[in-house]
C-alpha atoms as a PDB file:
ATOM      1  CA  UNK A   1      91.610 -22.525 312.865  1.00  0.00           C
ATOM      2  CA  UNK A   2      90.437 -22.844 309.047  1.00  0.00           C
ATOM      3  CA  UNK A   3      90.995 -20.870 306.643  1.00  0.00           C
ATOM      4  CA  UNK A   4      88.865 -17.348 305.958  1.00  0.00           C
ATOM      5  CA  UNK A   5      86.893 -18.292 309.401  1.00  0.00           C
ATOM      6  CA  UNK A   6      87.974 -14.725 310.706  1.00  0.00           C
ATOM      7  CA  UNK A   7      86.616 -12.802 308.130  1.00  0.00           C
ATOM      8  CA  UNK A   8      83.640 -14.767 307.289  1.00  0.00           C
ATOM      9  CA  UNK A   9      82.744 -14.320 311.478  1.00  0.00           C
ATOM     10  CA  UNK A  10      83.746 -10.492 311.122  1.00  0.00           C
ATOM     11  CA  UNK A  11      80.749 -10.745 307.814  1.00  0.00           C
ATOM     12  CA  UNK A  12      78.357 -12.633 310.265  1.00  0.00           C
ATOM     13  CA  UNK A  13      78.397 -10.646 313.271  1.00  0.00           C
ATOM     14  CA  UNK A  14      78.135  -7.420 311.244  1.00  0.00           C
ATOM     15  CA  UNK A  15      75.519  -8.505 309.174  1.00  0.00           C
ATOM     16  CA  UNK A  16      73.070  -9.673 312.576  1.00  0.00           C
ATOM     17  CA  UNK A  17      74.103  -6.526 314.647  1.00  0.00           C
ATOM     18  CA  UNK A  18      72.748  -4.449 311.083  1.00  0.00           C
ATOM     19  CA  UNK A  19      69.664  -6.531 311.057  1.00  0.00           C
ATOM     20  CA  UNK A  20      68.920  -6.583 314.326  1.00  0.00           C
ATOM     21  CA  UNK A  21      69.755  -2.351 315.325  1.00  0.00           C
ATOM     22  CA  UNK A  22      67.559  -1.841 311.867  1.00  0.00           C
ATOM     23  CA  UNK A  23      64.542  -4.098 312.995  1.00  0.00           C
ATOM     24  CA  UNK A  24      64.515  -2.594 315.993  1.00  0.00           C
ATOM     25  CA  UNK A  25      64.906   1.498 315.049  1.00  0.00           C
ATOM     26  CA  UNK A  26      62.636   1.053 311.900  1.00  0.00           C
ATOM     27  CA  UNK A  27      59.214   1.840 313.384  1.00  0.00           C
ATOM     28  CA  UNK A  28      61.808   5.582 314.214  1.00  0.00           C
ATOM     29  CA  UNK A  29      62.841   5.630 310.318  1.00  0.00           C
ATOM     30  CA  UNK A  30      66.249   5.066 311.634  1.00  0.00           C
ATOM     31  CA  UNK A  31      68.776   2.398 310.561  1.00  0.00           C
ATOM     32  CA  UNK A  32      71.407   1.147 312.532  1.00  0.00           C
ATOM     33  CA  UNK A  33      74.461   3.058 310.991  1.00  0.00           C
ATOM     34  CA  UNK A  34      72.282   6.241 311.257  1.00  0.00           C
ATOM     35  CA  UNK A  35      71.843   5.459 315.110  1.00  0.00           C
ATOM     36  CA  UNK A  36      75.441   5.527 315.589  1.00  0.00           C
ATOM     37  CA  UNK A  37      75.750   8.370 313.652  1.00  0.00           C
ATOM     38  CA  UNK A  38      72.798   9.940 316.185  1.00  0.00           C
ATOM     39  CA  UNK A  39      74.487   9.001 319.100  1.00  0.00           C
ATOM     40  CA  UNK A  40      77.882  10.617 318.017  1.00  0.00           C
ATOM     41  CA  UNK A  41      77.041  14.027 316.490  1.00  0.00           C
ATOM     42  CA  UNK A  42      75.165  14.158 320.040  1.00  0.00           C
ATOM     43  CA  UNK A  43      78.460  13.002 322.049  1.00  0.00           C
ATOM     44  CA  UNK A  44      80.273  15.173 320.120  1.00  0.00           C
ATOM     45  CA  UNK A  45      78.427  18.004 319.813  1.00  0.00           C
ATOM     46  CA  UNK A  46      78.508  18.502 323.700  1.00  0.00           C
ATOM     47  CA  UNK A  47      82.481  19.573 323.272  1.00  0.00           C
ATOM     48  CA  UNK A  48      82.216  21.579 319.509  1.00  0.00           C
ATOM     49  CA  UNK A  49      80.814  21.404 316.184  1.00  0.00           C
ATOM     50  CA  UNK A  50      80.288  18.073 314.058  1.00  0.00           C
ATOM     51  CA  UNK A  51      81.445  18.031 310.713  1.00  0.00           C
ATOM     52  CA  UNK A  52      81.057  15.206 307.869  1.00  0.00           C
ATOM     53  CA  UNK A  53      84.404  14.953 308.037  1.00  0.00           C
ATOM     54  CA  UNK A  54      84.390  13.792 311.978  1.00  0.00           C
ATOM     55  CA  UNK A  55      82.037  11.267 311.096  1.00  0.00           C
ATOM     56  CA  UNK A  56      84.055  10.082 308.287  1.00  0.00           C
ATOM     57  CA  UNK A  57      86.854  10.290 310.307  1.00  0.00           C
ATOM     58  CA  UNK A  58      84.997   8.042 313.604  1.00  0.00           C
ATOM     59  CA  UNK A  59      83.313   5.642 311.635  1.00  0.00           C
ATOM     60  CA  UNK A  60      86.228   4.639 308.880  1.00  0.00           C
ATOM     61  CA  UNK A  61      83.760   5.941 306.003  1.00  0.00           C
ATOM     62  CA  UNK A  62      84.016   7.489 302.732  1.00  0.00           C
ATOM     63  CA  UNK A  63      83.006  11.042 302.080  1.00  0.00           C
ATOM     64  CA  UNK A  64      80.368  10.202 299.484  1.00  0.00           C
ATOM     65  CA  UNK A  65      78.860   7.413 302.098  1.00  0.00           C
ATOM     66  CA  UNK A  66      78.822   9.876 304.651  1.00  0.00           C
ATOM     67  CA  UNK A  67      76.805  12.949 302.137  1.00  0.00           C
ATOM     68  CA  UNK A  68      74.350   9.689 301.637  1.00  0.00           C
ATOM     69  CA  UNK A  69      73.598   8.875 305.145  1.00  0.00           C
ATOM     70  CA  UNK A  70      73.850  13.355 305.860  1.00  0.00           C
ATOM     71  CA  UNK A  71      71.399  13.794 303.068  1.00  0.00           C
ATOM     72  CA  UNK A  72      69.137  10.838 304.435  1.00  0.00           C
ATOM     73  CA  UNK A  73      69.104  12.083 307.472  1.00  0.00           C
ATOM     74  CA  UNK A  74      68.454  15.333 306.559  1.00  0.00           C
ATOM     75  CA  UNK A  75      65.659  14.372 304.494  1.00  0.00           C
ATOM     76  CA  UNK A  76      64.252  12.184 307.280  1.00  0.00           C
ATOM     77  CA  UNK A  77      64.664  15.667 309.695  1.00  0.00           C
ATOM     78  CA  UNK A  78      66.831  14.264 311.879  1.00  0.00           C
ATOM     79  CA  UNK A  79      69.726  16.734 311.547  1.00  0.00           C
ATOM     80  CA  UNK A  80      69.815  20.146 309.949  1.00  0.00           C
ATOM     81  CA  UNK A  81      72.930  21.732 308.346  1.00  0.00           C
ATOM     82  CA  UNK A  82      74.284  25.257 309.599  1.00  0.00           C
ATOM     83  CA  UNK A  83      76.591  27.158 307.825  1.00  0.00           C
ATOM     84  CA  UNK A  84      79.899  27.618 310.454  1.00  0.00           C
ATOM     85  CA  UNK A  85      80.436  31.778 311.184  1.00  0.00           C
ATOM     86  CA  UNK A  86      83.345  32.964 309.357  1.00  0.00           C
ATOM     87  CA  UNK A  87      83.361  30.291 306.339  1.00  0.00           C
ATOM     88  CA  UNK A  88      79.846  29.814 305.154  1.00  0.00           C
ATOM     89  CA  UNK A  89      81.700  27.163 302.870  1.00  0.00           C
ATOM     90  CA  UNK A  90      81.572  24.596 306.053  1.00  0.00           C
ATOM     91  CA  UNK A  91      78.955  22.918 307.182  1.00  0.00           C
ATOM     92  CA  UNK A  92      78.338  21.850 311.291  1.00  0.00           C
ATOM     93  CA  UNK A  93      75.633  18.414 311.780  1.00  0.00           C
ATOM     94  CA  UNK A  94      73.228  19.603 314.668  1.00  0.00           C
ATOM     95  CA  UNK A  95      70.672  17.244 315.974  1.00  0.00           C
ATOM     96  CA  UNK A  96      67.204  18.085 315.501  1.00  0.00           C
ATOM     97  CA  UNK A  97      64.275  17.480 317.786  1.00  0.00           C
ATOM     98  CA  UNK A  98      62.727  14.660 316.718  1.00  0.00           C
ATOM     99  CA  UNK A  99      66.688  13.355 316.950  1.00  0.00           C
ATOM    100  CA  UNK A 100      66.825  14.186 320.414  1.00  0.00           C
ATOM    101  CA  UNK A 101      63.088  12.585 321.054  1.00  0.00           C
ATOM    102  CA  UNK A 102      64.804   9.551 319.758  1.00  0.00           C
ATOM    103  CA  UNK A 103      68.629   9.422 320.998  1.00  0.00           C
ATOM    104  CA  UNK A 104      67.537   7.766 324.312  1.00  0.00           C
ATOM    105  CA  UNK A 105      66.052   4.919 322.375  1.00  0.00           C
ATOM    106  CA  UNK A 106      68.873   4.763 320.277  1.00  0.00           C
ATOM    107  CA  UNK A 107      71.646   4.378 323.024  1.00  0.00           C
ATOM    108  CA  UNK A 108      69.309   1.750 324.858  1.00  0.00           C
ATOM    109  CA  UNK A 109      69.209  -0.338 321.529  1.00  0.00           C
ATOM    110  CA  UNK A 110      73.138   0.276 320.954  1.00  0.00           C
ATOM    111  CA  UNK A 111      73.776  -0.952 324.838  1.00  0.00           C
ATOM    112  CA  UNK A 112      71.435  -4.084 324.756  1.00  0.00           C
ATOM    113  CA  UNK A 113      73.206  -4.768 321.378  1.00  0.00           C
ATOM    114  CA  UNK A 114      76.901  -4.423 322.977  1.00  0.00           C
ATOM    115  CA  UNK A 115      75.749  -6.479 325.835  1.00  0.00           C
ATOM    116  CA  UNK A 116      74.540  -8.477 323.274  1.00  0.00           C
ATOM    117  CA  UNK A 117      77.921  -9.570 321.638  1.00  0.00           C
ATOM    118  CA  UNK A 118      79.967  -9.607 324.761  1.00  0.00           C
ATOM    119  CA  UNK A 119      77.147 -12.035 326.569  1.00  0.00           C
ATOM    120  CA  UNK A 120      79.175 -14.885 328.528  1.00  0.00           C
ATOM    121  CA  UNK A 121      82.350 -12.893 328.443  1.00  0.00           C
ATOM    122  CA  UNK A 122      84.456 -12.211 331.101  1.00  0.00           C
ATOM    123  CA  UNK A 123      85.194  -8.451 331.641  1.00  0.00           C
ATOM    124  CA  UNK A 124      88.730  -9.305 330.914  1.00  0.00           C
ATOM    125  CA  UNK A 125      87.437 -11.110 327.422  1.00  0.00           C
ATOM    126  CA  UNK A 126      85.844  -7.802 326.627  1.00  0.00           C
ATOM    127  CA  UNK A 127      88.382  -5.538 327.340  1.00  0.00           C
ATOM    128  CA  UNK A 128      90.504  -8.372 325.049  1.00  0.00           C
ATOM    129  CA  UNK A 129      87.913  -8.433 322.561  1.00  0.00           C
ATOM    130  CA  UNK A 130      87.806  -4.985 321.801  1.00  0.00           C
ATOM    131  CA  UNK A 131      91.811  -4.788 321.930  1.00  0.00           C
ATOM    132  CA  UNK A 132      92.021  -7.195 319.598  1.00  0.00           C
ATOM    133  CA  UNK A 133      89.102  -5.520 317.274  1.00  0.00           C
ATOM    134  CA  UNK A 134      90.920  -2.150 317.477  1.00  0.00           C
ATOM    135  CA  UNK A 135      94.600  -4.085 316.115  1.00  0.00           C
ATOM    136  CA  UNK A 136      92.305  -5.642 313.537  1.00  0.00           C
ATOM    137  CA  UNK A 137      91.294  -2.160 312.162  1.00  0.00           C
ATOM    138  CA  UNK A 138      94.672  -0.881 312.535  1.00  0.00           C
ATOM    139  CA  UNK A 139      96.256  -3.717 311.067  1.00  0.00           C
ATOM    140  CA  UNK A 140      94.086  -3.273 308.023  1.00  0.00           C
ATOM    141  CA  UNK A 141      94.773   0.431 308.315  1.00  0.00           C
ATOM    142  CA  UNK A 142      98.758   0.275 307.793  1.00  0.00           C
ATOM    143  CA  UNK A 143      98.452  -2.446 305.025  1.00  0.00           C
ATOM    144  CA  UNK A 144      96.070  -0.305 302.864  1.00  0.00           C
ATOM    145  CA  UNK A 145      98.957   2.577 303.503  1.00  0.00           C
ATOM    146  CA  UNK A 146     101.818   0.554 302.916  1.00  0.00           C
ATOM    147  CA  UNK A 147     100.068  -0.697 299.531  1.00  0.00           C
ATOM    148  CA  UNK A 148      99.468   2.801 298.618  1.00  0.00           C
ATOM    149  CA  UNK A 149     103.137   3.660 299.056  1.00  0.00           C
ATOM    150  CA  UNK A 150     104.041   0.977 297.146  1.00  0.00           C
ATOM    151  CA  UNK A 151     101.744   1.757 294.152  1.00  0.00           C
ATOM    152  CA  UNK A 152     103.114   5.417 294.065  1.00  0.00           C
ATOM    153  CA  UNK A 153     106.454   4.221 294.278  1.00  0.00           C
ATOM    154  CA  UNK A 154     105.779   1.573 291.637  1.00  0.00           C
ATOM    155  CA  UNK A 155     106.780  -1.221 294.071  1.00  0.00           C
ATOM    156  CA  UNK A 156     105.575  -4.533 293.071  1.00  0.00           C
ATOM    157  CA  UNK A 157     104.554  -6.963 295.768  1.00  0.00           C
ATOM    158  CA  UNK A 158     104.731  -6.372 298.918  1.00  0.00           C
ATOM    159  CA  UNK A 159     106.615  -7.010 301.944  1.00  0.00           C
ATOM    160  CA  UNK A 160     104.129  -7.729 304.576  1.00  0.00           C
ATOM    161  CA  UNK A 161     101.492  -9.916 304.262  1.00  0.00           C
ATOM    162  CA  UNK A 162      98.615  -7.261 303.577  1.00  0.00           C
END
């Protein structure tokens, strides 16, 4: 295998599955990373209250991306903001309406998109595939940790390869 052909791949395939979920959703004023974020709060939401923080938390994001795509989506009235009884101070994401009208679209276009990537793969492959994309992310996870403990500890260099 050469050299940076992992990440570079990684780069591709996230790059076509953005163009092609926001080509798709944009006659809905949706993009792609707010369609996952639609079909979430709604899984969610069936068991509690969504926060910012649980979609920070699913999708690996930082808090001010996540008050961008909130506000967006706000703005777009596809969620509305209710203060939580007992501490006004937090916030819970509930799906509006025109969310709902839309969340069946949205999980079609996720679906045919997941089908999508895993086209020609065995069932096995998948379940590998996804395996191996969840130790990626963790992988990357424990580095960033490990670098941050070594930065507070003022370690220099590190010990894995990170």
């Amino acid at each position: 295998m050469e050299k940076h052909e992992i990440g570079k791949y990684i780069q591709i395939v996230s790059r076509q599955l953005k163009r092609n979920m926001d080509e798709t959703l944009s006659q809905y004023n949706v993009t792609g990373v707010q369609s996952m974020v639609i079909g979430y709060i709604y899984k969610k939401s069936q068991k509690g209250e969504v926060f910012a923080k649980d979609i920070e938390e699913e999708f690996d994001m930082r808090k001010a991306t996540v008050t961008g795509i909130i506000q967006l989506m706000e703005t777009n009235g596809l969620i509305e903001r209710k203060a939580k009884e007992g501490d006004c101070r937090l916030k819970s994401i509930v799906l509006t309406p025109k969310a709902l009208e839309i969340k069946t679209v949205v999980k079609k276009q996720i679906d045919i998109e997941e089908k999508n990537i895993v086209n020609e793969m065995t069932k096995e492959e998948q379940k590998q595939f996804l395996e191996l994309l969840k130790r990626a992310s963790s992988n990357l996870e424990n580095c960033k940790k490990d670098a941050h403990k070594k930065i507070k500890n003022n370690e220099e260099g590190r010990e894995k390869i990170c």
